[in-house]
C-alpha atoms as a PDB file:
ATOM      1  CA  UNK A   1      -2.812   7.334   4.412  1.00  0.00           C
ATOM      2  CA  UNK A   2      -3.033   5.488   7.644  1.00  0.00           C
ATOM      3  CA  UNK A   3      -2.709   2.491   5.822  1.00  0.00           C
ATOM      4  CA  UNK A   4       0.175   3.030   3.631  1.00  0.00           C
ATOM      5  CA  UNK A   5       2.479   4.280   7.264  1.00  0.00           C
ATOM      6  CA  UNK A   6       1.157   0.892   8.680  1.00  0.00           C
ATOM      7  CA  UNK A   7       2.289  -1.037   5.776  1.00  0.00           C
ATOM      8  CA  UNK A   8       5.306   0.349   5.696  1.00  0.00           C
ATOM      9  CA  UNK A   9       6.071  -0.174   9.108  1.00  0.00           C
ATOM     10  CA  UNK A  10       5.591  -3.487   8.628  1.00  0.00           C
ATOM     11  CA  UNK A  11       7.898  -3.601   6.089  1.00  0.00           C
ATOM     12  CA  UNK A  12      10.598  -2.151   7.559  1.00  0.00           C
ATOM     13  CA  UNK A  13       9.969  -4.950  10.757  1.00  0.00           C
ATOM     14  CA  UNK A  14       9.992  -7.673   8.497  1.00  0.00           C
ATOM     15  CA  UNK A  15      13.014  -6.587   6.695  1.00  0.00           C
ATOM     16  CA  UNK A  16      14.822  -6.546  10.058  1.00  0.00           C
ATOM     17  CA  UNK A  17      13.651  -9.901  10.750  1.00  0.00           C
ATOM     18  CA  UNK A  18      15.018 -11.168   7.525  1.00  0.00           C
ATOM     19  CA  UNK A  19      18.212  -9.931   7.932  1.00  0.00           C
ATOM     20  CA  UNK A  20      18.501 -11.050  11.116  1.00  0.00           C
ATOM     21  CA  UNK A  21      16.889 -14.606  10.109  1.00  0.00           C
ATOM     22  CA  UNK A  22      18.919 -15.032   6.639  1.00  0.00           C
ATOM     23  CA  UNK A  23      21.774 -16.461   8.104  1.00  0.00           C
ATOM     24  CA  UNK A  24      20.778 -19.293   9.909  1.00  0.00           C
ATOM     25  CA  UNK A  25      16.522 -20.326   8.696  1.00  0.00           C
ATOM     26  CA  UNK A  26      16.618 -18.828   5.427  1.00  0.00           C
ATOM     27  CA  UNK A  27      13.408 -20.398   4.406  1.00  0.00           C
ATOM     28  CA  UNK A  28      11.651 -18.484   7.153  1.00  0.00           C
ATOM     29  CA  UNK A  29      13.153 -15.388   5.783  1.00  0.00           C
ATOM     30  CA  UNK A  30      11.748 -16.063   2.153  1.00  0.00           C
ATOM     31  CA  UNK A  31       8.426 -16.951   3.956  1.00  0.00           C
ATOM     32  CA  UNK A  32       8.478 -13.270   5.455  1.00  0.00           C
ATOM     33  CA  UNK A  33       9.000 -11.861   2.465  1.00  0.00           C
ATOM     34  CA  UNK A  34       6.189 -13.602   0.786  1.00  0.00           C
ATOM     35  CA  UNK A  35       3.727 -12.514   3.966  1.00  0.00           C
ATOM     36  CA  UNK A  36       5.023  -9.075   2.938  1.00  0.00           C
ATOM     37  CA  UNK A  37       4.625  -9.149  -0.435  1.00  0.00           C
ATOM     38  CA  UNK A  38       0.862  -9.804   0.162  1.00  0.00           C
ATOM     39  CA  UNK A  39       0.587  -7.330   3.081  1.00  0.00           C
ATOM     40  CA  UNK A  40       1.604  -4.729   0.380  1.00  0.00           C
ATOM     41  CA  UNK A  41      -1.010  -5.808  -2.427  1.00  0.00           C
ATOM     42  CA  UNK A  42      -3.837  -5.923   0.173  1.00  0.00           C
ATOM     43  CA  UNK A  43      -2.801  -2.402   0.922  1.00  0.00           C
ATOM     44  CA  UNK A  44      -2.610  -1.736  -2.265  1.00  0.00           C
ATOM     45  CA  UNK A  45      -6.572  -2.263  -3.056  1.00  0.00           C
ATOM     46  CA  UNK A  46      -7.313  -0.010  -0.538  1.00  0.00           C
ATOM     47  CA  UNK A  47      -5.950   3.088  -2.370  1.00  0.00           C
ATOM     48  CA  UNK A  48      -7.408   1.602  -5.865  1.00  0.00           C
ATOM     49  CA  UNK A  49     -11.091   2.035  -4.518  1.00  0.00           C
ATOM     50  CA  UNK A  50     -11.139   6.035  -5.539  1.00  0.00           C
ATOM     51  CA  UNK A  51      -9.122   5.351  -8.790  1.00  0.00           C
ATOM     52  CA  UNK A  52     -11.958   2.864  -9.794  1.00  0.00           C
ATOM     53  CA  UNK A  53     -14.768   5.365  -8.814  1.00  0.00           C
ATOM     54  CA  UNK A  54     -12.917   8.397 -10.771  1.00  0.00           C
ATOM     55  CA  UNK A  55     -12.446   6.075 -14.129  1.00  0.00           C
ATOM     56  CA  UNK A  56     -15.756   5.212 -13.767  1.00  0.00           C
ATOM     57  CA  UNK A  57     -17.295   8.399 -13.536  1.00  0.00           C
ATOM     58  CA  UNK A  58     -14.692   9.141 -16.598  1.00  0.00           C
ATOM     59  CA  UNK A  59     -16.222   6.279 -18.789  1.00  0.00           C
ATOM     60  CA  UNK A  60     -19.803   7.794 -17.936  1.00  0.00           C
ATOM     61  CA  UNK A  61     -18.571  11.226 -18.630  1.00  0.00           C
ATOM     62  CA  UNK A  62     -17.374  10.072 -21.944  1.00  0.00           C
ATOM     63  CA  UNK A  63     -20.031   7.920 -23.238  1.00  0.00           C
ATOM     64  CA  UNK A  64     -17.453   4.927 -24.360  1.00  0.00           C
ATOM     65  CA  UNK A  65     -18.914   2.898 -21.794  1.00  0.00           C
ATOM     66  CA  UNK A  66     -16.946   0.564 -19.889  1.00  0.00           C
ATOM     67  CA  UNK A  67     -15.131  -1.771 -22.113  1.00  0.00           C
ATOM     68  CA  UNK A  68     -12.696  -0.208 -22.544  1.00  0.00           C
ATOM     69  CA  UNK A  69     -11.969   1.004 -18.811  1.00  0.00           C
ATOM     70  CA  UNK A  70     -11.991  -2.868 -18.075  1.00  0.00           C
ATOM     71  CA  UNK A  71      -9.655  -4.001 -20.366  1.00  0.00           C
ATOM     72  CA  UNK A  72      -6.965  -1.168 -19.123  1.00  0.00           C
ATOM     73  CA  UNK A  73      -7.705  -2.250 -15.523  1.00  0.00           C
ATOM     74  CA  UNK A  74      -6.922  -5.686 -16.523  1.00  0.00           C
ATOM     75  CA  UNK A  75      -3.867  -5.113 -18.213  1.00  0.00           C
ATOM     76  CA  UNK A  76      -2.400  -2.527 -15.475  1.00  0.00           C
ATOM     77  CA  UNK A  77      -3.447  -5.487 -12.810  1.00  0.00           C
ATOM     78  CA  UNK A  78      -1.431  -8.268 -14.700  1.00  0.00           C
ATOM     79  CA  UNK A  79       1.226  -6.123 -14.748  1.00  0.00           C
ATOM     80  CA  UNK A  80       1.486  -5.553 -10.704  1.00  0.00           C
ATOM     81  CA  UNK A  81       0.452  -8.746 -10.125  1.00  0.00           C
ATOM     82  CA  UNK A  82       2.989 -10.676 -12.453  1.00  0.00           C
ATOM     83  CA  UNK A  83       5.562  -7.517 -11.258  1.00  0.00           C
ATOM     84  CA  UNK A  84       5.679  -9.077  -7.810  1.00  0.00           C
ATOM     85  CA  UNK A  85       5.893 -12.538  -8.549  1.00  0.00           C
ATOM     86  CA  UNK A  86       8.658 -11.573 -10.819  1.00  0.00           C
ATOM     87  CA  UNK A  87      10.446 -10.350  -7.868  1.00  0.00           C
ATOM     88  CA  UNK A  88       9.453 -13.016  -5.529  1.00  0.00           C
ATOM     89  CA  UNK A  89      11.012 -15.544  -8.003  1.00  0.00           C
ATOM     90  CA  UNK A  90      14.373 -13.522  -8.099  1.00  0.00           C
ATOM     91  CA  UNK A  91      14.204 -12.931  -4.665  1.00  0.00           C
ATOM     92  CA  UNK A  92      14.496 -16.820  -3.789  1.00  0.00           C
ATOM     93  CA  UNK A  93      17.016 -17.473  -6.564  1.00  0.00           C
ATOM     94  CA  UNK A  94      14.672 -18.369  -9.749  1.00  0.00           C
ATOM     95  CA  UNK A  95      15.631 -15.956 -12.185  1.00  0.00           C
ATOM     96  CA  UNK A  96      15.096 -18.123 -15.314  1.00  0.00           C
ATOM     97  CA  UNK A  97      11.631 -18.558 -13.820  1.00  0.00           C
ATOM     98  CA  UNK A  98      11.129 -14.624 -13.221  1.00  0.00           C
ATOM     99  CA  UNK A  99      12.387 -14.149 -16.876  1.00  0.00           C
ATOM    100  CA  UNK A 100       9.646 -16.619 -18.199  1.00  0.00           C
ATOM    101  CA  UNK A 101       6.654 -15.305 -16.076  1.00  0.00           C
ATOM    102  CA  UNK A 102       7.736 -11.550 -17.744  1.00  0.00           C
ATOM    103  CA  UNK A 103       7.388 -13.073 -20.874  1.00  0.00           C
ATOM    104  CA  UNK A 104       4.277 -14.768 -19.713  1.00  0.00           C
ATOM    105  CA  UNK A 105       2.310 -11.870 -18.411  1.00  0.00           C
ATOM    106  CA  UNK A 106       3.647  -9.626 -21.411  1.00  0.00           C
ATOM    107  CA  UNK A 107       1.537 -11.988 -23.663  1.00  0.00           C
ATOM    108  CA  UNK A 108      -1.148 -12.359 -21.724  1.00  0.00           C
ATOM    109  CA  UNK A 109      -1.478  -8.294 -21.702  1.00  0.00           C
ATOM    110  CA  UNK A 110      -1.651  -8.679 -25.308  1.00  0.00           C
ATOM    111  CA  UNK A 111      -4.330 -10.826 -25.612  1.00  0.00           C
ATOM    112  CA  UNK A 112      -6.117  -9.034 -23.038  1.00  0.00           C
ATOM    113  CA  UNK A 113      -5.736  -5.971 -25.033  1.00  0.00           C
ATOM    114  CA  UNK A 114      -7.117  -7.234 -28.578  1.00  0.00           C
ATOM    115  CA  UNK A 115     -10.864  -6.221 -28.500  1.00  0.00           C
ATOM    116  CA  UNK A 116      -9.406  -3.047 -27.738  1.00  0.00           C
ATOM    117  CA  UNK A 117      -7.011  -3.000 -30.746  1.00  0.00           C
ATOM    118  CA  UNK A 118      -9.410  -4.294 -32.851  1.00  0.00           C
ATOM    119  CA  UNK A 119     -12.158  -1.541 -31.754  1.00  0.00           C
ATOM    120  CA  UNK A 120      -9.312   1.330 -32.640  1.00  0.00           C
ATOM    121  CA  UNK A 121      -8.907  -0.811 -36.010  1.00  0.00           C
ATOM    122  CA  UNK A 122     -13.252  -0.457 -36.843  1.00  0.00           C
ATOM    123  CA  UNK A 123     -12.876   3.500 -35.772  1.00  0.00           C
ATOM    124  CA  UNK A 124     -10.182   4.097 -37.815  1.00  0.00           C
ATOM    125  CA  UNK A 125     -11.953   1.995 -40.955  1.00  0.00           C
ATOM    126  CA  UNK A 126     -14.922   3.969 -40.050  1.00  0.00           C
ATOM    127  CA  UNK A 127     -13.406   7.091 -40.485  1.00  0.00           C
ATOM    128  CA  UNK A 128     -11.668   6.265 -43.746  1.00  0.00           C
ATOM    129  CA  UNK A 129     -14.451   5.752 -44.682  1.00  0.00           C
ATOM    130  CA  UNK A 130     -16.330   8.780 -44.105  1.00  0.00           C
ATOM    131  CA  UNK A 131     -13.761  10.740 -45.977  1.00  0.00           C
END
C-alpha cells in the first residue's frame, strides 16, 4: 500500500507542476505527464504480482492448465496498456489518433482471444456430441 500513497503523491506533485508549467513550456508539461503515466504502470505491476500467483494457483486448482489464464492476462494487459496511450494521445491533442489506437487494440484483443474461442467452439461440439 506504501506504494500506491507514493504514487499518488507523485501524482498530485506533478499535476501541480503542470498547471503551473502549461502556460508558458507546455511541452515540458506533456513530458510530465508522460513520466507520470509510466510512474503509475510501474506501480501498477507491483500490485499484479499476488493477482498472478492467485490465478495461478486457480488454473492448478482447476486442471485447465494455463492457456487459458494467459490469454485473459493478455487481453486485460492490452487493454491498460492501449487505455493509457489512448489518453496520452488525447491528452496532447491527438484524438483522431486515440480513436484509431481504440480500434487498434480492440482488434488485437480479438485475435488474441481466438484459441480461446475456438477451444469453447471444440467443448461445445464435444458435448453435442455426447448427447
Amino acid at each position: 500500500m506504501e506504494i500506491y500513497w507514493k504514487a499518488l503523491s507523485a501524482v498530485i506533485i506533478g499535476i501541480i507542476l503542470c498547471l503551473i508549467l502549461s502556460k508558458n513550456a507546455k511541452d515540458h508539461s506533456t513530458m510530465i505527464v508522460i513520466l507520470l503515466c509510466g510512474l503509475l504502470c510501474s506501480a501498477a505491476v507491483a500490485f499484479i504480482t499476488p493477482v498472478l500467483a492467485l490465478l495461478d494457483k486457480l488454473s492448478t486448482v482447476s486442471g485447465t492448465g494455463v492457456a487459458w489464464l494467459e490469454i485473459l492476462l493478455k487481453s486485460v494487459g492490452l487493454s491498460f496498456v492501449g487505455e493509457t496511450v489512448v489518453a496520452l494521445c488525447v491528452e496532447t491533442g491527438h484524438s483522431a489518433i486515440a480513436k484509431s489506437l481504440q480500434f487498434l487494440t480492440t482488434v488485437v484483443i480479438i485475435w488474441v482471444s481466438l484459441p480461446l474461442v475456438e477451444y469453447f467452439l471444440d467443448l461445445i461440439q464435444s458435448i453435442l456430441e455426447m448427447l
